[in-house]
N, C-alpha and C. Protein backbone atom coordinates (compact mmCIF):
# COMPACT_ATOMS: atom_id res chain seq x y z
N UNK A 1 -199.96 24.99 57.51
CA UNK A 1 -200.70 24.77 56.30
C UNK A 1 -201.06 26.10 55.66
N UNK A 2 -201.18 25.97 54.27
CA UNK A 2 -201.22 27.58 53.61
C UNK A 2 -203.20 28.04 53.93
N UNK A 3 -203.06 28.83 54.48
CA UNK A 3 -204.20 29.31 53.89
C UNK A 3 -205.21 29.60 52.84
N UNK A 4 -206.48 29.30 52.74
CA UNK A 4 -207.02 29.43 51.47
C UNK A 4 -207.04 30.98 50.73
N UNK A 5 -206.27 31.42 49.75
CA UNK A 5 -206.35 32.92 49.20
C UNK A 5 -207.41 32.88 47.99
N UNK A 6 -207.31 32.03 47.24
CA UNK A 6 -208.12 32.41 46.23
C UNK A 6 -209.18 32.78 46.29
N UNK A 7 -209.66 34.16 46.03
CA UNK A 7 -210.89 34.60 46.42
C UNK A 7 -212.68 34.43 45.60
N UNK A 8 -211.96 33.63 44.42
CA UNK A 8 -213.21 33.09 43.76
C UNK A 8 -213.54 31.76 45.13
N UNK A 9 -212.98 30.87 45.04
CA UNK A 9 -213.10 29.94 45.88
C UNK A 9 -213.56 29.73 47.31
N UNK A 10 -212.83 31.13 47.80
CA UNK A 10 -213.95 31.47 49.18
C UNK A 10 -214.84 32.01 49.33
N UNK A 11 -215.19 32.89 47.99
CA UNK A 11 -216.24 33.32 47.90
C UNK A 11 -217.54 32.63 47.88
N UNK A 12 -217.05 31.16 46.57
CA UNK A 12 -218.10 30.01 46.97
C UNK A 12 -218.38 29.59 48.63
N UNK A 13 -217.15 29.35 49.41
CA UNK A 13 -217.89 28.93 50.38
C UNK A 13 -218.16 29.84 51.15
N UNK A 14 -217.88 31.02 51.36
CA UNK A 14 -219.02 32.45 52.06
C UNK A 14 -220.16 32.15 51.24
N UNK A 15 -220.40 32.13 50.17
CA UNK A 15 -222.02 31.68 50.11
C UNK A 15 -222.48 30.78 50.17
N UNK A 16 -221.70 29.73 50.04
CA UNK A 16 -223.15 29.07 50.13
C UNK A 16 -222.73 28.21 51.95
N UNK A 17 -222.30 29.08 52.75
CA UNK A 17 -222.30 28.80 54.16
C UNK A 17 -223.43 29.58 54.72
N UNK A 18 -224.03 30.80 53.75
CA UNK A 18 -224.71 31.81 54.21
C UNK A 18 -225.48 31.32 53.93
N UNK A 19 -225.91 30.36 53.33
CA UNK A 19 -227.44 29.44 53.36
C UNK A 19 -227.06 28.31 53.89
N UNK A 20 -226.48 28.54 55.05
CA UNK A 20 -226.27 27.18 55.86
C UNK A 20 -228.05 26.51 56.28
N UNK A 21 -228.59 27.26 56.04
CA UNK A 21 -230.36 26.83 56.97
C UNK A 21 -231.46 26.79 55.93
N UNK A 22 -230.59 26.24 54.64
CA UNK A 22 -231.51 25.85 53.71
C UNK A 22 -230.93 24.86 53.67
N UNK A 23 -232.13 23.99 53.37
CA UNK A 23 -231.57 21.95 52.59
C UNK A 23 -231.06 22.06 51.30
N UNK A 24 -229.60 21.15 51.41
CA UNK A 24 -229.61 21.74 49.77
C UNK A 24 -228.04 22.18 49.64
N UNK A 25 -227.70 23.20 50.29
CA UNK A 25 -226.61 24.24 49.77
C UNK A 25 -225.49 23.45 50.97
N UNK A 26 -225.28 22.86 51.44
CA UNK A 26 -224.30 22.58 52.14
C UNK A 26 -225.21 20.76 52.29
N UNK A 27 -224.06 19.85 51.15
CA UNK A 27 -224.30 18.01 51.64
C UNK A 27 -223.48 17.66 52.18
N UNK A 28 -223.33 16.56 51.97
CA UNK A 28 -222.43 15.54 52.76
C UNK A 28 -222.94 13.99 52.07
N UNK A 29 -221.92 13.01 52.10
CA UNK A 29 -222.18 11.51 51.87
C UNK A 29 -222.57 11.18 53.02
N UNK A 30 -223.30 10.10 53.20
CA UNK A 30 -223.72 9.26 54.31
C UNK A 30 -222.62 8.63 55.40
N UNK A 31 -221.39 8.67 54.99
CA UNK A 31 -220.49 8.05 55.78
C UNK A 31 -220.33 9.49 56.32
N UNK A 32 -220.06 10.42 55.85
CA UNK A 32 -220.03 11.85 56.73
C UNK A 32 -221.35 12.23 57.88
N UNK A 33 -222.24 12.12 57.25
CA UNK A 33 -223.25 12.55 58.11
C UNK A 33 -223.72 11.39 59.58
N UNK A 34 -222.92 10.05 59.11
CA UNK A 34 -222.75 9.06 59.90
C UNK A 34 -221.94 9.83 61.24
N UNK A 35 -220.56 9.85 60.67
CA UNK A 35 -219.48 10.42 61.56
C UNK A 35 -220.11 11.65 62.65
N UNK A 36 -220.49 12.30 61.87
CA UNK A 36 -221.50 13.70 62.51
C UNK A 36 -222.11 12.90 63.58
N UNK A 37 -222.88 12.37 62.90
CA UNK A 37 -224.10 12.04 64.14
C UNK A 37 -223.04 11.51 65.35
N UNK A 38 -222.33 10.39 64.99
CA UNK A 38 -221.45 9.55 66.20
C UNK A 38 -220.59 10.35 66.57
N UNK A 39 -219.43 11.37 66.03
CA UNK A 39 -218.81 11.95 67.00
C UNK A 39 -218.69 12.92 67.39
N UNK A 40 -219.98 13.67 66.91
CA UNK A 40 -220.38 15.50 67.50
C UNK A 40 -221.48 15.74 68.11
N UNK A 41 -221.84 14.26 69.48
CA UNK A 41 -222.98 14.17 69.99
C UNK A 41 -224.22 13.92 69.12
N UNK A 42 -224.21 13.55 68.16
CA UNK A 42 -225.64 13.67 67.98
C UNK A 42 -226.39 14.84 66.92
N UNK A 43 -225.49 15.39 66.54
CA UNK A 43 -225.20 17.23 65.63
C UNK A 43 -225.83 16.49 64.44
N UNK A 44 -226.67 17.71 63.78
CA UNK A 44 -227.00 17.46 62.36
C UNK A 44 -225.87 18.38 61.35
N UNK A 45 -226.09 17.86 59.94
CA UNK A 45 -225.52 18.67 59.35
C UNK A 45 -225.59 20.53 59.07
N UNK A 46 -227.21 20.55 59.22
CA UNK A 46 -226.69 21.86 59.64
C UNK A 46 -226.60 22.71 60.65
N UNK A 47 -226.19 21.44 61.78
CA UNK A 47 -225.33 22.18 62.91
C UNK A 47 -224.12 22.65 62.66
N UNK A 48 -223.35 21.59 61.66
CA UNK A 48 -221.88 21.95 61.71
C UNK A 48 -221.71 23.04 60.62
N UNK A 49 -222.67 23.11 59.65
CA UNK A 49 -222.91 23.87 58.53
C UNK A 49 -222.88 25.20 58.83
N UNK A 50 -223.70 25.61 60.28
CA UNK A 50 -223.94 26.68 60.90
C UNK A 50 -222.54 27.29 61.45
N UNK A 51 -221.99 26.19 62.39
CA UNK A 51 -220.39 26.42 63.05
C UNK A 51 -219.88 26.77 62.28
N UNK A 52 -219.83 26.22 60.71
CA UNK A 52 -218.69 26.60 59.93
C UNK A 52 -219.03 28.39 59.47
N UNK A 53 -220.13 28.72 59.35
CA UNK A 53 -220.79 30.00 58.68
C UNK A 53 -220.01 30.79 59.75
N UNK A 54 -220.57 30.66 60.90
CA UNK A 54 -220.12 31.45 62.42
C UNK A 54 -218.42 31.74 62.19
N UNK A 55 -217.78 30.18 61.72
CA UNK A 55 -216.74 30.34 62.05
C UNK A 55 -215.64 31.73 61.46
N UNK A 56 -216.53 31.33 59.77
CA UNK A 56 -215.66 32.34 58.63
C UNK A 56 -216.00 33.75 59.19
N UNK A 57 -217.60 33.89 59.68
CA UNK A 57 -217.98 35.60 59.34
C UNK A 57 -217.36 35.83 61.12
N UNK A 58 -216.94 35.08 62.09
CA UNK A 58 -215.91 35.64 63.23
C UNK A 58 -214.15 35.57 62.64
N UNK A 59 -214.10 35.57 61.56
CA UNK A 59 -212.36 35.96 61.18
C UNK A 59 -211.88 34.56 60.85
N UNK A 60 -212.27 33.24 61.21
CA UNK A 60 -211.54 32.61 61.16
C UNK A 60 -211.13 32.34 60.07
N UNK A 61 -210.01 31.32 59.57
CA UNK A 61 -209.17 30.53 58.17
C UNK A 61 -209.27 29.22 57.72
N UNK A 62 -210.19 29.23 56.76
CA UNK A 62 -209.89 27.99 55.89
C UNK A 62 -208.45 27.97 55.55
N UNK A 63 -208.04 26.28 55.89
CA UNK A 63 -206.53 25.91 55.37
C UNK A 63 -206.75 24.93 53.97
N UNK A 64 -205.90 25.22 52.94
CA UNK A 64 -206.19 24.64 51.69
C UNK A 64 -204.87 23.72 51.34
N UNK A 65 -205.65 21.82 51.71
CA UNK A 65 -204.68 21.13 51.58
C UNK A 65 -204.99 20.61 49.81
N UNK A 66 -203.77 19.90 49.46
CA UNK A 66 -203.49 19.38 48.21
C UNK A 66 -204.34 18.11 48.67
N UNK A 67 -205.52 17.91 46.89
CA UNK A 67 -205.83 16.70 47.08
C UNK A 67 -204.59 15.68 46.91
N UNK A 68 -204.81 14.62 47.70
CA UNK A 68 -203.96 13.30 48.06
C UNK A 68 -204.80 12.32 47.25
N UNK A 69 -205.96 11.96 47.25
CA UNK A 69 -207.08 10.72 46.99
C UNK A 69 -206.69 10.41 45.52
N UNK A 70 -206.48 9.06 45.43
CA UNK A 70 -206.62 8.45 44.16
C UNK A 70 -207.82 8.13 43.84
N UNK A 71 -208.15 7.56 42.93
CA UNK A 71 -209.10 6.80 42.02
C UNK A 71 -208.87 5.75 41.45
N UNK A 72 -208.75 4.58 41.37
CA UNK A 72 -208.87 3.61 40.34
C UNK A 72 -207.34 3.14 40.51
N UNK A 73 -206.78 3.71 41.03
CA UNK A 73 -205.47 3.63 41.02
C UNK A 73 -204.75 4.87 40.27
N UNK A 74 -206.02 5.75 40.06
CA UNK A 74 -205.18 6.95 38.99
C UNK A 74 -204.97 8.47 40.33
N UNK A 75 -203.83 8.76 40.46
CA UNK A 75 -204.13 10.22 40.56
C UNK A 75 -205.20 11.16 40.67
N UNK A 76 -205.74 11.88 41.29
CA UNK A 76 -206.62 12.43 41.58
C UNK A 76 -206.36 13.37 40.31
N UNK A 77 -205.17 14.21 40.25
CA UNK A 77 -204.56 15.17 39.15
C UNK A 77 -205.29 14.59 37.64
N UNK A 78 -205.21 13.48 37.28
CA UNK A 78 -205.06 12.83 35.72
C UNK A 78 -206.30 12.68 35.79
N UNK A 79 -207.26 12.88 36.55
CA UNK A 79 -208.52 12.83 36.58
C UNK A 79 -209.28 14.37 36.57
N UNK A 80 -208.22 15.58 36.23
CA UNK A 80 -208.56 16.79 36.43
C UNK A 80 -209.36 17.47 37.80
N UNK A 81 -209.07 16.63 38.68
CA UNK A 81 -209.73 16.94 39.83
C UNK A 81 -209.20 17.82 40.70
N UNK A 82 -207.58 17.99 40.57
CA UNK A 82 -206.76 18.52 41.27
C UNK A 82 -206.88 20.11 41.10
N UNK A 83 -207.56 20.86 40.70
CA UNK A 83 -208.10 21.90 40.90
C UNK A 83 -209.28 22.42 42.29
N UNK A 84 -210.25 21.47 42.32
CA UNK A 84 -210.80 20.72 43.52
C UNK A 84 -210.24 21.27 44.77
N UNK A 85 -210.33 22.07 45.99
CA UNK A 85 -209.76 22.36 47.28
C UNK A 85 -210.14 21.19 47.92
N UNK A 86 -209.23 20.59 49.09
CA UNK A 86 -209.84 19.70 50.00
C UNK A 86 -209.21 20.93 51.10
N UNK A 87 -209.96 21.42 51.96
CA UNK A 87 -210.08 21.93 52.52
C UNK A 87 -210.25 21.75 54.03
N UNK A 88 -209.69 22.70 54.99
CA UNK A 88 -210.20 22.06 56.89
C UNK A 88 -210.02 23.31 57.39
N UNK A 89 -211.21 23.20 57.62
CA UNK A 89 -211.11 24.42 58.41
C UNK A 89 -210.83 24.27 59.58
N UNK A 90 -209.65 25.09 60.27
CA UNK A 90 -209.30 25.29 61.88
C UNK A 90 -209.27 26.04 62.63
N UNK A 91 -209.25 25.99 63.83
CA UNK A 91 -209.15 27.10 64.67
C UNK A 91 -208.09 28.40 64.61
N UNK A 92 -208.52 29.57 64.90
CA UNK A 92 -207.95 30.59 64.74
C UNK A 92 -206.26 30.62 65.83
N UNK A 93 -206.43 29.80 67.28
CA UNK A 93 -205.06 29.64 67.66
C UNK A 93 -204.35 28.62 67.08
């Protein structure tokens, strides 16, 4: 998977990962923070909020996938969304 380069874009998320320990700067929907709770023991969001901060400022790589998600039946694209990163971050091996 390509790596994320654009450096406006990671720049957003170097910051606002660096306020991982304020309410606020890093959400989530309820079906996410669901998942959290059930399959990362019990983890709040800004547990993983924190992992992710740790993860970038120890070297690691955001991978930058193409949004896929429709809408309505429309394209994510025709909805101008496709600018949008969906993003995953992974491990460095």
């Amino acid at each position: 998977m390509p790596s994320l380069t654009d450096p406006v874009i990671l720049g957003q998320f170097r910051a606002v990962l660096a306020n991982w320990r304020y309410t606020g700067y890093v959400t989530a929907k309820d079906v996410v923070l669901d998942w959290i709770a059930n399959e990362l023991g019990g983890l709040k969001l800004k547990d993983v909020a924190k992992a992710m901060h740790d993860f970038l400022q120890g070297g690691g790589v955001i991978d930058q996938i193409p949004e896929t998600r429709s809408y309505s039946g429309r394209s994510a694209s025709k909805l101008s969304l496709s600018s949008l990163p969906v993003v995953r971050i992974s491990s460095m091996s």
